[in-house]
Protein backbone atom coordinates (compact mmCIF):
# COMPACT_ATOMS: atom_id res chain seq x y z
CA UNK A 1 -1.81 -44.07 5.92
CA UNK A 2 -0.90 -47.42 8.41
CA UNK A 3 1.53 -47.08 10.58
CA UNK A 4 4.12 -49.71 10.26
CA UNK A 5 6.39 -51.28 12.50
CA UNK A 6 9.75 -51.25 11.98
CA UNK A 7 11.97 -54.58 10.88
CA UNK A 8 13.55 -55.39 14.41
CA UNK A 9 9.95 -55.40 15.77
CA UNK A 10 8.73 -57.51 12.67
CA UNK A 11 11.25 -60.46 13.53
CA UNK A 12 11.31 -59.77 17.30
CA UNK A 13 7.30 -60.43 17.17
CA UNK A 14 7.53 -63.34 14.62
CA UNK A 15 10.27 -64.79 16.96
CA UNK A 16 7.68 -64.66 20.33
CA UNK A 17 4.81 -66.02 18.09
CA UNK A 18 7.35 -69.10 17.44
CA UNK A 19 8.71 -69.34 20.73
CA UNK A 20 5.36 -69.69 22.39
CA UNK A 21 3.33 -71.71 19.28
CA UNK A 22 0.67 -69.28 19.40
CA UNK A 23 -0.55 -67.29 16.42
CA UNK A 24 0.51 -64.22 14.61
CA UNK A 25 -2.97 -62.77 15.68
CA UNK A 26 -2.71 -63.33 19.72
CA UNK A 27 1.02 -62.31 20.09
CA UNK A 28 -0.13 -59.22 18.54
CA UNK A 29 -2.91 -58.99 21.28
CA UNK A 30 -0.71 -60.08 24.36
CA UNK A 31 2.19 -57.28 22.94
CA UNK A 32 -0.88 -54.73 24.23
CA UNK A 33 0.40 -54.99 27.73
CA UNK A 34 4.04 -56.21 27.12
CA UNK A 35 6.62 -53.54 25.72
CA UNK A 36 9.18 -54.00 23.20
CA UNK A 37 12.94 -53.57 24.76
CA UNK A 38 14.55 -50.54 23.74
CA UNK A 39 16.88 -51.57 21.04
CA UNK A 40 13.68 -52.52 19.12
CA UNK A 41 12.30 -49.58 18.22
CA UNK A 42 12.18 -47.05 15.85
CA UNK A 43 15.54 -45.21 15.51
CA UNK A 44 17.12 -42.56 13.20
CA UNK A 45 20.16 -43.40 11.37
CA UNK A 46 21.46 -40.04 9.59
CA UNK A 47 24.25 -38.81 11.62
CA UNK A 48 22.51 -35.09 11.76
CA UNK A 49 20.45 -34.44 14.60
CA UNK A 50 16.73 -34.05 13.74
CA UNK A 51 15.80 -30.20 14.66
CA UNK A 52 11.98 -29.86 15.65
CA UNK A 53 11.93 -26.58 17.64
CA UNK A 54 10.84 -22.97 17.36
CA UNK A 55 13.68 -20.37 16.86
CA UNK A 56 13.61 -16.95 16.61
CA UNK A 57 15.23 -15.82 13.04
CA UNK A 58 17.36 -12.93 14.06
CA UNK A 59 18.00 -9.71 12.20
CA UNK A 60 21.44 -10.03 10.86
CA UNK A 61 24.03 -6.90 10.63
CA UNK A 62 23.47 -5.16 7.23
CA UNK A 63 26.83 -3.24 7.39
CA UNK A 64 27.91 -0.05 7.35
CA UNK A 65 27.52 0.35 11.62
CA UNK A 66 23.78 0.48 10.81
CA UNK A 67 21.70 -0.59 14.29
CA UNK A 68 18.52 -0.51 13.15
CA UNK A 69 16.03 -0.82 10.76
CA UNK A 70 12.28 -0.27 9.40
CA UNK A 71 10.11 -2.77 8.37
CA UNK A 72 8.87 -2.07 5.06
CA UNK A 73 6.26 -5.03 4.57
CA UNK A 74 6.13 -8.61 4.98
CA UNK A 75 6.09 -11.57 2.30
CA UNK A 76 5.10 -13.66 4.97
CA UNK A 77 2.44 -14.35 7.92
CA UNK A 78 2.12 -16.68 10.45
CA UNK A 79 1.23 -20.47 9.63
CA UNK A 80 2.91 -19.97 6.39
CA UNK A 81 5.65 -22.37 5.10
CA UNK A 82 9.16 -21.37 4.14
CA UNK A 83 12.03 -22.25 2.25
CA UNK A 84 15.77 -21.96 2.31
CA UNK A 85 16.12 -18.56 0.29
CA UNK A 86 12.64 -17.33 0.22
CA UNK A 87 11.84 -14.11 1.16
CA UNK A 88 11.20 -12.85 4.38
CA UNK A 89 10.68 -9.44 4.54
CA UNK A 90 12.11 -6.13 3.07
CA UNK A 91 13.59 -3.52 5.51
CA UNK A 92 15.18 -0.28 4.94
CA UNK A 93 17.95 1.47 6.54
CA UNK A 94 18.91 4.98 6.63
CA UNK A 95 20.43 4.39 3.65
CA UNK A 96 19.17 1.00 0.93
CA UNK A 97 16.42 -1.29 1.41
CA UNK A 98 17.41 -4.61 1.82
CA UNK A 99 15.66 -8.04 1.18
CA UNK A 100 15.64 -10.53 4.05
CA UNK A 101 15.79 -14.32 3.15
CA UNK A 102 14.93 -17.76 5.17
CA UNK A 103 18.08 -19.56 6.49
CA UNK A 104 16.21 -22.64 6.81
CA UNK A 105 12.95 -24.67 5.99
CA UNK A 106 10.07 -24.47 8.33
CA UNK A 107 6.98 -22.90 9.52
CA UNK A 108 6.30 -19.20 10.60
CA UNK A 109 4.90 -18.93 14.12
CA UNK A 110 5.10 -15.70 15.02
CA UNK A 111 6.00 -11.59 13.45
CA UNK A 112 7.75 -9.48 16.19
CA UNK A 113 7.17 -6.55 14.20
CA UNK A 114 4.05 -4.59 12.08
CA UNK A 115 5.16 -2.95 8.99
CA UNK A 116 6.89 1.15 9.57
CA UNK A 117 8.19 -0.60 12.91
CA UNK A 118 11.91 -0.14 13.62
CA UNK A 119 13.66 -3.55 13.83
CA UNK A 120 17.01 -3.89 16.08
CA UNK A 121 19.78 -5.54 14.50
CA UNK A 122 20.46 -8.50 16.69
CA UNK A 123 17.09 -8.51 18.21
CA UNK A 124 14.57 -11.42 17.03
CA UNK A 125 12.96 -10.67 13.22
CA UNK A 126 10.20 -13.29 13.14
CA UNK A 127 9.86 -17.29 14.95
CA UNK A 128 10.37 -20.47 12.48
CA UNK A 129 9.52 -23.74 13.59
CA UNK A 130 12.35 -25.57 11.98
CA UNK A 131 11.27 -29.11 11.16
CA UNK A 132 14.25 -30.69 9.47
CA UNK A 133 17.82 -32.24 9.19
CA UNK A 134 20.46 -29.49 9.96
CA UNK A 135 23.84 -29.92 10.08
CA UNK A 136 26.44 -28.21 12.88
CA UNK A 137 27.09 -25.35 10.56
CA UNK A 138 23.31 -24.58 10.02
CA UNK A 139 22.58 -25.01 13.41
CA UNK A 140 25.31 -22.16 14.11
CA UNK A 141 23.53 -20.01 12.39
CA UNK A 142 20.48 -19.85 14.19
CA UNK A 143 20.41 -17.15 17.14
CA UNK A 144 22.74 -17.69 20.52
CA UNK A 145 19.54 -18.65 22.80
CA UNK A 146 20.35 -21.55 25.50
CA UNK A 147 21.54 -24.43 23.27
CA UNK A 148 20.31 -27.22 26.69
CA UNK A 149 16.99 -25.76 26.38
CA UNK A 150 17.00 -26.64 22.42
CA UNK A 151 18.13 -30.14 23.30
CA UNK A 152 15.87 -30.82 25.94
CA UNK A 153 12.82 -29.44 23.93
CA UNK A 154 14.82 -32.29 20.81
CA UNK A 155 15.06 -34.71 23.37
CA UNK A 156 11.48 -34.81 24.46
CA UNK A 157 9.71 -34.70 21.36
CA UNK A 158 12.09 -37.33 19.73
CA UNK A 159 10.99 -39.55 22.71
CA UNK A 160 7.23 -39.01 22.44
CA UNK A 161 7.77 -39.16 18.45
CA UNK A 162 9.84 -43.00 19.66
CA UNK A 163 6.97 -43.95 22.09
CA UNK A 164 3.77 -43.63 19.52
CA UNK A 165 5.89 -46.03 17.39
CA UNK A 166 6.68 -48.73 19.62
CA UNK A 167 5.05 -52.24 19.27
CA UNK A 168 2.52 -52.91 22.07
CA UNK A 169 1.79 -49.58 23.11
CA UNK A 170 -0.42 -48.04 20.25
CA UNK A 171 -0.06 -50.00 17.65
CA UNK A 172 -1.81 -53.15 18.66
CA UNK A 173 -4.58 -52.98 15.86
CA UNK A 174 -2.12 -51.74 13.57
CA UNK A 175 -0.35 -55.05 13.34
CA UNK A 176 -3.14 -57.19 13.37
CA UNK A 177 -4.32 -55.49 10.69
CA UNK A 178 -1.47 -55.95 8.53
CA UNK A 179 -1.04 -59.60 9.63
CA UNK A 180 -5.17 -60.01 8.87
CA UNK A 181 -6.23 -57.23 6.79
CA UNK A 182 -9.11 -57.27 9.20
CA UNK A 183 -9.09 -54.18 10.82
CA UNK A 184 -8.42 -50.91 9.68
CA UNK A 185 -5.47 -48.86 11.50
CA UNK A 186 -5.70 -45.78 12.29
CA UNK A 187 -3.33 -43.06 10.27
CA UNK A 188 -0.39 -41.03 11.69
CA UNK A 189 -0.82 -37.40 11.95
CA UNK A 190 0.14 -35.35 9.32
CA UNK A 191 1.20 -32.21 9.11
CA UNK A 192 -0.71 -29.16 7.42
CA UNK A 193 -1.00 -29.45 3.35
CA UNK A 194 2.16 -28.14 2.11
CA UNK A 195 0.61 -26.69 -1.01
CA UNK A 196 -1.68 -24.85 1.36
CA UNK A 197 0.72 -23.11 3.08
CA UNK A 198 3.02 -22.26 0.36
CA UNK A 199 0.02 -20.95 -1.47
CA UNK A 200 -0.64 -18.50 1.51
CA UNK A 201 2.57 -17.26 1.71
CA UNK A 202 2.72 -17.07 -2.40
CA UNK A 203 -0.53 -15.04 -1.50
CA UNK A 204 1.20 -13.16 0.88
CA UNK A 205 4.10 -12.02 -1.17
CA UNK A 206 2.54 -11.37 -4.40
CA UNK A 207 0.08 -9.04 -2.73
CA UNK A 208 3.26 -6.93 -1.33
CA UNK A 209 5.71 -6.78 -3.68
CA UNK A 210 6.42 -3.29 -4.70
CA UNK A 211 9.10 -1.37 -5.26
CA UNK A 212 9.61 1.81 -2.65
CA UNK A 213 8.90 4.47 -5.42
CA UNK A 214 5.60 2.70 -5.87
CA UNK A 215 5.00 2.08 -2.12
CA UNK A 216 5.24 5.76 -1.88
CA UNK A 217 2.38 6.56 -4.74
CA UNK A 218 0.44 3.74 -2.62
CA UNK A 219 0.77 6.18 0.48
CA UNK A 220 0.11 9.17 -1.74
CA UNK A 221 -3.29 7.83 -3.03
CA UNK A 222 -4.30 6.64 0.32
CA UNK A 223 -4.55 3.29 -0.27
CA UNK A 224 -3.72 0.09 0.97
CA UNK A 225 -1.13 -1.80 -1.69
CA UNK A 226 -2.74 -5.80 -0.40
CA UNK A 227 -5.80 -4.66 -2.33
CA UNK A 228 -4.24 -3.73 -5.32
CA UNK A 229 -4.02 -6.37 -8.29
CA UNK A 230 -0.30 -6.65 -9.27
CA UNK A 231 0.49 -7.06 -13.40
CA UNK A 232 4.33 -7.09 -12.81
CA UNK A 233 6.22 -9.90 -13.02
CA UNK A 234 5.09 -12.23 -10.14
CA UNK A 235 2.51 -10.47 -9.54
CA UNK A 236 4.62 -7.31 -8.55
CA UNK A 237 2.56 -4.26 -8.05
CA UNK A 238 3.34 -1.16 -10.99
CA UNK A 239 2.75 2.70 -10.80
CA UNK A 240 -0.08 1.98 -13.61
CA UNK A 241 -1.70 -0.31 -11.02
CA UNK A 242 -1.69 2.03 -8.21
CA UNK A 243 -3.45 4.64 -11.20
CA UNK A 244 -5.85 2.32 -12.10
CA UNK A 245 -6.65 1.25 -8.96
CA UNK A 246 -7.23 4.57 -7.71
CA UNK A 247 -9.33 5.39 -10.55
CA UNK A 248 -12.16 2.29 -10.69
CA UNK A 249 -12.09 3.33 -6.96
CA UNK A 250 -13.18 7.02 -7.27
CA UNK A 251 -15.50 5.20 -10.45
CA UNK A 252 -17.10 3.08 -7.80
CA UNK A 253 -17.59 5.82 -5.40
CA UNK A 254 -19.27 8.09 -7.84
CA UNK A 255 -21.16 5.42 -9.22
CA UNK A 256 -23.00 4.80 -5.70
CA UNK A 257 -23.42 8.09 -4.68
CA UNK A 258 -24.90 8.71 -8.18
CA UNK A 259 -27.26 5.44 -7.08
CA UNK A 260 -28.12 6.26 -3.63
CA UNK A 261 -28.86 10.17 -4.05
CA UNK A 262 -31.36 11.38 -6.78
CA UNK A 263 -30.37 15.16 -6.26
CA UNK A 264 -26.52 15.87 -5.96
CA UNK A 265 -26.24 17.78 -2.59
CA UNK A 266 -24.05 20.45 -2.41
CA UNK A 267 -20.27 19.42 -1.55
CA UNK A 268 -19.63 20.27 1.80
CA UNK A 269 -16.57 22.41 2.33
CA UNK A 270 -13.27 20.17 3.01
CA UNK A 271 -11.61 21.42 6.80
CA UNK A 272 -8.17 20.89 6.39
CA UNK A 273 -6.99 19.41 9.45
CA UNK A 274 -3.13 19.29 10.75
CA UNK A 275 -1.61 15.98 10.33
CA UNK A 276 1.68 14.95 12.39
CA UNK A 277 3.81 12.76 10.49
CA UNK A 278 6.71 11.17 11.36
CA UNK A 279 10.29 11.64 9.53
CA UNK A 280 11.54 8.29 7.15
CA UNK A 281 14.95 7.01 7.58
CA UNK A 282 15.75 9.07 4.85
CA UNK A 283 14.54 11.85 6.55
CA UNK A 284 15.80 11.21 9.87
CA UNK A 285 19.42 10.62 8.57
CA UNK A 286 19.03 13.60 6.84
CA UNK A 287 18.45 15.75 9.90
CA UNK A 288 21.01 14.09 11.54
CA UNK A 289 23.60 15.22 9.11
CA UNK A 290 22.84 18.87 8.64
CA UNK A 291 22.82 19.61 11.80
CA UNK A 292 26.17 18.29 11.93
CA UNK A 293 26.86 20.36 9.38
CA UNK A 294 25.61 23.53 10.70
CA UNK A 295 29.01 23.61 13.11
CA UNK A 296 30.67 23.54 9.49
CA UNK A 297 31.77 27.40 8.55
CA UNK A 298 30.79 27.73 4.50
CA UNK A 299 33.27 29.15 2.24
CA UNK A 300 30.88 29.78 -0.85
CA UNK A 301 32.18 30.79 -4.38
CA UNK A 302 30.06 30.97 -7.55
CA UNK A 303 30.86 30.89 -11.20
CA UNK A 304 30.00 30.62 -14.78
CA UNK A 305 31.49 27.95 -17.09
CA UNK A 306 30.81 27.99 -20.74
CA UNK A 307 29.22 24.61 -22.28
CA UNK A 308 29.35 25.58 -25.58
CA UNK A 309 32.71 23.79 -26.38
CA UNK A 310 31.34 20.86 -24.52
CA UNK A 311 27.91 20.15 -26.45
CA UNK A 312 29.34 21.10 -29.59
CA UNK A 313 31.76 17.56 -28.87
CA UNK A 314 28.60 16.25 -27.40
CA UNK A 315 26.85 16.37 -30.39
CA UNK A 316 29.27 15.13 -32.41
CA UNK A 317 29.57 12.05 -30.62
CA UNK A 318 25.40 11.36 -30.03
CA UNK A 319 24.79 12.14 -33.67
CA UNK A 320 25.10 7.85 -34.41
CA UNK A 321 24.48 6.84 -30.99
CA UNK A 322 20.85 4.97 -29.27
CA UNK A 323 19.31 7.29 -27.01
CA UNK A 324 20.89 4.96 -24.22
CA UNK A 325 24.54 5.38 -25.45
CA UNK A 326 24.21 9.10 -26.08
CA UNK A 327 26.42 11.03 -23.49
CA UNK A 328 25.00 14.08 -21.03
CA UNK A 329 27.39 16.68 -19.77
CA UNK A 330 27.11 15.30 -16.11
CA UNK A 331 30.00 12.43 -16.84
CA UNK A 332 32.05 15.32 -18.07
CA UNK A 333 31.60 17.59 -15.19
CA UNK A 334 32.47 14.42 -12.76
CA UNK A 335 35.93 14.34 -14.42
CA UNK A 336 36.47 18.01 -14.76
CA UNK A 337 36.37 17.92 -11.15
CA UNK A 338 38.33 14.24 -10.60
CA UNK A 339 41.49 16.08 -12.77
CA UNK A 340 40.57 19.46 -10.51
CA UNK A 341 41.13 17.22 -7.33
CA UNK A 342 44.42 15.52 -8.35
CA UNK A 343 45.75 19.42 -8.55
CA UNK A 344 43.95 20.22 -5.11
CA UNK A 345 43.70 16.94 -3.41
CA UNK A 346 42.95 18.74 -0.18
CA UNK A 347 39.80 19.44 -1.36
CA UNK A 348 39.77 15.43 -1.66
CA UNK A 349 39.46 14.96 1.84
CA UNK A 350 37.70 14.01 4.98
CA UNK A 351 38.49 15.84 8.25
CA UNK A 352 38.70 14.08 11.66
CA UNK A 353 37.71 15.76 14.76
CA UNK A 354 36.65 12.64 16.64
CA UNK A 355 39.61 10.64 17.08
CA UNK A 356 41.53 13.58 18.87
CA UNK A 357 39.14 16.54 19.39
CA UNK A 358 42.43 19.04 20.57
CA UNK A 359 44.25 18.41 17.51
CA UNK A 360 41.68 17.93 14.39
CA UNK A 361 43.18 15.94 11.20
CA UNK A 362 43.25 15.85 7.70
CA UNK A 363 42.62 12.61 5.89
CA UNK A 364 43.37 13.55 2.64
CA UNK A 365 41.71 10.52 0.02
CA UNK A 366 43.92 8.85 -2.61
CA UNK A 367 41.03 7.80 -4.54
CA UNK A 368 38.48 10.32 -5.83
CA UNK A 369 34.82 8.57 -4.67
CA UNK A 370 32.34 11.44 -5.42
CA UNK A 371 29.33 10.83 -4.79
CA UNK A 372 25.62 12.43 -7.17
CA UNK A 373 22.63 13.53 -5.36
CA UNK A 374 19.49 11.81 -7.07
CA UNK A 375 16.77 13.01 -6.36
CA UNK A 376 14.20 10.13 -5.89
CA UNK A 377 10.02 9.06 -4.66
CA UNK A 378 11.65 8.42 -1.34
CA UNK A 379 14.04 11.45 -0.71
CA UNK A 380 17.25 12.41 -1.56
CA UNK A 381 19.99 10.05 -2.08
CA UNK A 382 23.74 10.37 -2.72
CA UNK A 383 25.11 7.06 -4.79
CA UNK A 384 28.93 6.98 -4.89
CA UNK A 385 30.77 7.03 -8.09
CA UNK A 386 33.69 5.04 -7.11
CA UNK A 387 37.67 5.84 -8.14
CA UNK A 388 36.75 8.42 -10.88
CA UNK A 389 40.58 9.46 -11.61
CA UNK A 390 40.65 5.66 -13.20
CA UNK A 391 37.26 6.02 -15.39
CA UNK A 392 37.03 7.47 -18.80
CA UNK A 393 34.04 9.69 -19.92
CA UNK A 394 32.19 6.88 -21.50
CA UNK A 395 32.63 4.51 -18.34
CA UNK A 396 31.12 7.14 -16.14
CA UNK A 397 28.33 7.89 -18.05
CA UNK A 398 27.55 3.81 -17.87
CA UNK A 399 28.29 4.03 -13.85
CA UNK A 400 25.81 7.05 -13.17
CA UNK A 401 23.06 5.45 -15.36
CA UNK A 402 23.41 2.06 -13.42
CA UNK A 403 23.22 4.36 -10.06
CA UNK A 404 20.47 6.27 -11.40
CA UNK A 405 18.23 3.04 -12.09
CA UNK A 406 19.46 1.60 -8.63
CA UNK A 407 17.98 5.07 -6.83
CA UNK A 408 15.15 5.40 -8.74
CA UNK A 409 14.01 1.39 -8.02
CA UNK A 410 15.15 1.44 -4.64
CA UNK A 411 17.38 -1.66 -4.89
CA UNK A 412 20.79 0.63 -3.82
CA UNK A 413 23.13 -1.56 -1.31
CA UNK A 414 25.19 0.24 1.33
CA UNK A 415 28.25 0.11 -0.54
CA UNK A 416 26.96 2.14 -3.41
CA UNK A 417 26.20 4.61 -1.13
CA UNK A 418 29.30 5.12 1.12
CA UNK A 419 32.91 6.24 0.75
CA UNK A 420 32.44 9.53 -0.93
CA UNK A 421 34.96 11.90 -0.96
CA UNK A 422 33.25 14.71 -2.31
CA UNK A 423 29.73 15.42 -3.12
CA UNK A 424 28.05 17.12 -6.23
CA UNK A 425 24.36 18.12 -6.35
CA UNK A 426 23.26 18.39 -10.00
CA UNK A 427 19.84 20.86 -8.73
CA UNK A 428 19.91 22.08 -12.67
CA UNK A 429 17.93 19.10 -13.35
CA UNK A 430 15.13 20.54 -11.67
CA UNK A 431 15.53 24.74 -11.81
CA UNK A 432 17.56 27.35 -10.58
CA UNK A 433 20.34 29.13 -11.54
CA UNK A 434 22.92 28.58 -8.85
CA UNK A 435 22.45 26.84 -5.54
CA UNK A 436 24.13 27.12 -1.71
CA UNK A 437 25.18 23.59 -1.25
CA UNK A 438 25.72 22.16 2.34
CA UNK A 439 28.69 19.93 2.64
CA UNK A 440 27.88 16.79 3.85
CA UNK A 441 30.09 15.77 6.89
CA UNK A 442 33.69 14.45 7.29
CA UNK A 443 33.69 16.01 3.40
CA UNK A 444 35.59 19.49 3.19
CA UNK A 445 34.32 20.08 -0.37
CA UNK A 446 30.90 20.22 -2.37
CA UNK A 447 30.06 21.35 -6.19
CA UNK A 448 26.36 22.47 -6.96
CA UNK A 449 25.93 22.86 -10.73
CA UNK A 450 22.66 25.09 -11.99
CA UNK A 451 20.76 24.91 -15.01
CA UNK A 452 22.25 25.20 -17.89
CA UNK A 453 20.88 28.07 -20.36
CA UNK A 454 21.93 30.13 -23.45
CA UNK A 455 22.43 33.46 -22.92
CA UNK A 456 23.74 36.25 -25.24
CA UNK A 457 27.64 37.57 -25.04
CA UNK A 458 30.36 39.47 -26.43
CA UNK A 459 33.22 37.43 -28.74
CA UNK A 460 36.36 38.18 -28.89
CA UNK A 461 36.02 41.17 -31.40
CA UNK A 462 33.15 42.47 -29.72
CA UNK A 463 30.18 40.76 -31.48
CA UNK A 464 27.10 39.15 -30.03
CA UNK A 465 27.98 35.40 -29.85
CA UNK A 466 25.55 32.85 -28.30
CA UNK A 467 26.64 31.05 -25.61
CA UNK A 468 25.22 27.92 -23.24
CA UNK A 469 26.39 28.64 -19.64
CA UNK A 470 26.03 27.10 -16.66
CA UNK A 471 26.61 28.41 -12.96
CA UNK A 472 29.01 26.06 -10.30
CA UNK A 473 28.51 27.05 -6.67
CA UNK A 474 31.13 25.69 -4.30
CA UNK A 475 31.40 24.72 -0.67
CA UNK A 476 34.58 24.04 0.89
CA UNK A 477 34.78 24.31 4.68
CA UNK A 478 36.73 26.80 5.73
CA UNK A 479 38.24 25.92 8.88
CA UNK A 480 40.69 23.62 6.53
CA UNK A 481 40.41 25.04 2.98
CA UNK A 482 41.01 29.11 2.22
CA UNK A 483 39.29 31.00 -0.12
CA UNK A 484 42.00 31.10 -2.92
CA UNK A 485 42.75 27.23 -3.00
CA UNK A 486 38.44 26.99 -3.50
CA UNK A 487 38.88 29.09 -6.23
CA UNK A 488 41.85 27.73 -8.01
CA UNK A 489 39.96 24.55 -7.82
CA UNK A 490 36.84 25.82 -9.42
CA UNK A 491 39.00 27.65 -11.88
CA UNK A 492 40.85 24.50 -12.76
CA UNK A 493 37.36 22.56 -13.59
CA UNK A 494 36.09 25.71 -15.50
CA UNK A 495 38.93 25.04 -17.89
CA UNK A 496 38.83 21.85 -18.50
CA UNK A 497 35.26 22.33 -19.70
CA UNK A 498 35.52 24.90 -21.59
CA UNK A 499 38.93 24.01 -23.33
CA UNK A 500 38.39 19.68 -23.99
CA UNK A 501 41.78 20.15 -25.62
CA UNK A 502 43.27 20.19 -21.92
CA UNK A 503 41.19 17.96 -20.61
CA UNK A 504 42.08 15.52 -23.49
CA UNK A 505 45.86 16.06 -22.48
CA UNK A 506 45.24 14.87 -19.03
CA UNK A 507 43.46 12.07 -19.63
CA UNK A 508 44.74 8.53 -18.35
């Protein structure tokens, strides 16, 4: 590529050649030790300053009072090129992962962190070169670092950039070649492919992408998820890939220890060695909060409630329905104990002991947020079913499946999972007949519902009748709630359940 001159140094050197009679070709030699003045050279005219500096990318608050973070992996590396929008990297909190996006176009330089490192909010994420236009407001956004040292880093580099283009310093040849077509000139620098650097970041990302249930059968399996071949959607990186994977690898080992060993030597006895492994966010918010909740005095009371009303209506209603339409008792049980609440609402509560420790307070919740424990491949989570006194049966059961499939993927945000009120752990989906449940912390109240299970029982004349029960086990803390208010509350949902005719009645 020539370099060219601009059009005030055109005319300014035609108007010397004139001036002087000489030819086009020696004013261009004699400009070698003359210089152009000022107002002749190359200048920008956009009214946005031209940004060609290296700023950290900060890690921006995620909400919810949340100070840190932990790097999950990166869809990035260093030398890579980035767009406005394009993914960063994915970190996780103590309680959603969350996607971090470029602000700006540029060039990565540098990666403050190695993935499973803990990233401060506020604290510099990774270093862009930024090598565009930016207006005020974009410029804003960048990180509060010394704004003079910015412009005198712009300053200087827009001056060198302004020197290498003026007439008579460097570009001597150049316009004697354009006035001849005698000499070649010599090309600007250019800056690295931009295919090439967008395919090493595509690289990059492809390789990584993975959601955290599958990140966690990566870790299982002992492998390393960049040398896995992804058949998701943009190359994202499924459970049956991890399987596969991890099968042609245990084929390939066999294989050449089948090739390098004519006699199979006996298997040497595995040692099974201690390992120490540190606890997840999950984990470590998990620890925090039950031990908080061990200064929490449990008032526990257990009882049966009889489904048989319930899937009798159940199966009425499924009989016509998709699989995904048909409804589970779970969206029942969540109202049950939404109309339960509005009778008790101090169960509905959160208790303050922090804003005047000598004279404790009840905050007693006009909405009823209660929030399902899911269990998931990364640990326990508790989504939040939001304002359940306003939803009808069939709206919940759409709201818990949408949570469900948020858990299970990973892909929860922080307001799905805060606000609760109260707390129900559905352990029947796994075993057990009735459960202890912990209350979870300013919460007074907790519901743990066992399996469900038919069981033989006397009718109302005395015959055998079967029956589908189910245990509830609840938690209220008992500094705040007594024994008989716990029970009337339990009571109250038992009814409703058992008798849809009341619950029907109550509806809104």
């Amino acid at each position: 590529m020539k370099k060219l001159m601009s059009r005030e140094a055109s005319r300014f050197l035609c108007r010397y050649a004139t001036a002087n009679k000489v030819p086009i070709h020696a004013a261009a030699r004699q400009f070698k030790s003359a210089s152009v003045p000022r107002q002749y050279a190359t200048r920008y005219f956009s009214t946005s300053r031209v940004l060609k500096v290296v700023k950290p990318y900060l890690l921006a608050d995620i909400g919810e009072g949340i100070t840190e973070c932990q790097v999950i992996q990166w869809f990035v590396k260093p030398g890579a090129r980035v767009e406005q929008f394009d993914p960063i990297c994915e970190v996780q909190s103590d309680k959603a992962s969350v996607e971090i996006t470029s602000r700006f176009d540029g060039v990565i330089k540098k990666l403050y962190y190695e993935p499973d490192d803990m990233a401060k909010v506020g604290k510099p994420l990774v270093d862009i070169d930024i090598q565009s236009e930016i207006s005020p407001a974009d410029e804003a956004l960048l990180n509060d670092g010394s704004t003079e040292e910015a412009a005198n880093q712009l300053s200087k580099k827009n001056t060198q950039q302004e020197q290498g283009l003026e007439v008579g310093r460097h570009d001597t040849k150049a316009v004697a070649a354009d006035t001849s077509s005698s000499e070649p000139a010599q090309s600007l620098p250019s800056e690295p492919p931009k295919e090439q650097t967008r395919t090493q970041r595509q690289t990059g990302k492809h390789a990584s992408l993975a959601t955290p249930a599958v990140r966690h059968m990566v870790k299982e399996y002992n492998l390393k998820i960049e040398d896995i071949e992804g058949t998701g959607k943009d190359g994202r990186v499924l459970k049956e890939d991890v399987q596969n994977h991890s099968e042609l690898s245990k084929d390939s080992a066999t294989t050449q220890a089948t090739a390098s060993t004519k006699a199979p030597a006996p298997a040497p006895i595995q040692q099974m060695e201690d390992q120490t492994r540190p606890l997840s966010n999950i984990q470590a918010a998990m620890f925090k909060q039950m031990t908080r909740s061990l200064s929490i005095p449990h008032f526990l009371y257990t009882d049966t409630v009889d489904f048989s009303a319930l899937n009798a209506l159940r199966k009425k209603f499924n009989a016509h329905k998709e699989k995904s339409q048909r409804l589970t008792t779970l969206p029942f049980v969540v109202k049950a104990v939404s109309l339960a609440l509005q009778q008790y609402p101090l169960l509905n509560a959160h208790l303050d002991t922090t804003s005047n420790p000598n004279k404790p307070q009840m905050l007693i919740k006009g909405q009823h947020n209660i929030g399902i424990a899911i269990d998931c491949p990364s640990g326990l989570l508790v989504p939040v079913v939001k304002n359940v006194q306003s939803h009808s049966i069939e709206s919940l059961a759409v709201e818990i499946a949408r949570l469900g499939a948020l858990a299970r993927s990973g892909k929860l945000s922080s307001a799905d999972l805060s606000g609760a009120t109260m707390t129900l752990s559905n352990i029947g989906s796994i075993g057990g007949t009735a459960v202890a449940p912990v209350i979870v912390s300013p919460q007074v109240a907790i519901l743990g519902i066992g399996r469900a299970r038919v069981v033989p029982a006397f009718g109302d004349n005395g015959e055998i009748v079967r029956k589908e029960e189910c245990v509830f086990s609840w938690s209220a803390d008992h500094r705040v709630i007594d024994g008989a208010m716990a029970a009337r509350c339990a009571e109250a949902a038992r009814g409703y359940l058992e008798s849809m005719e009341s619950m029907l009645v109550r509806l809104r």
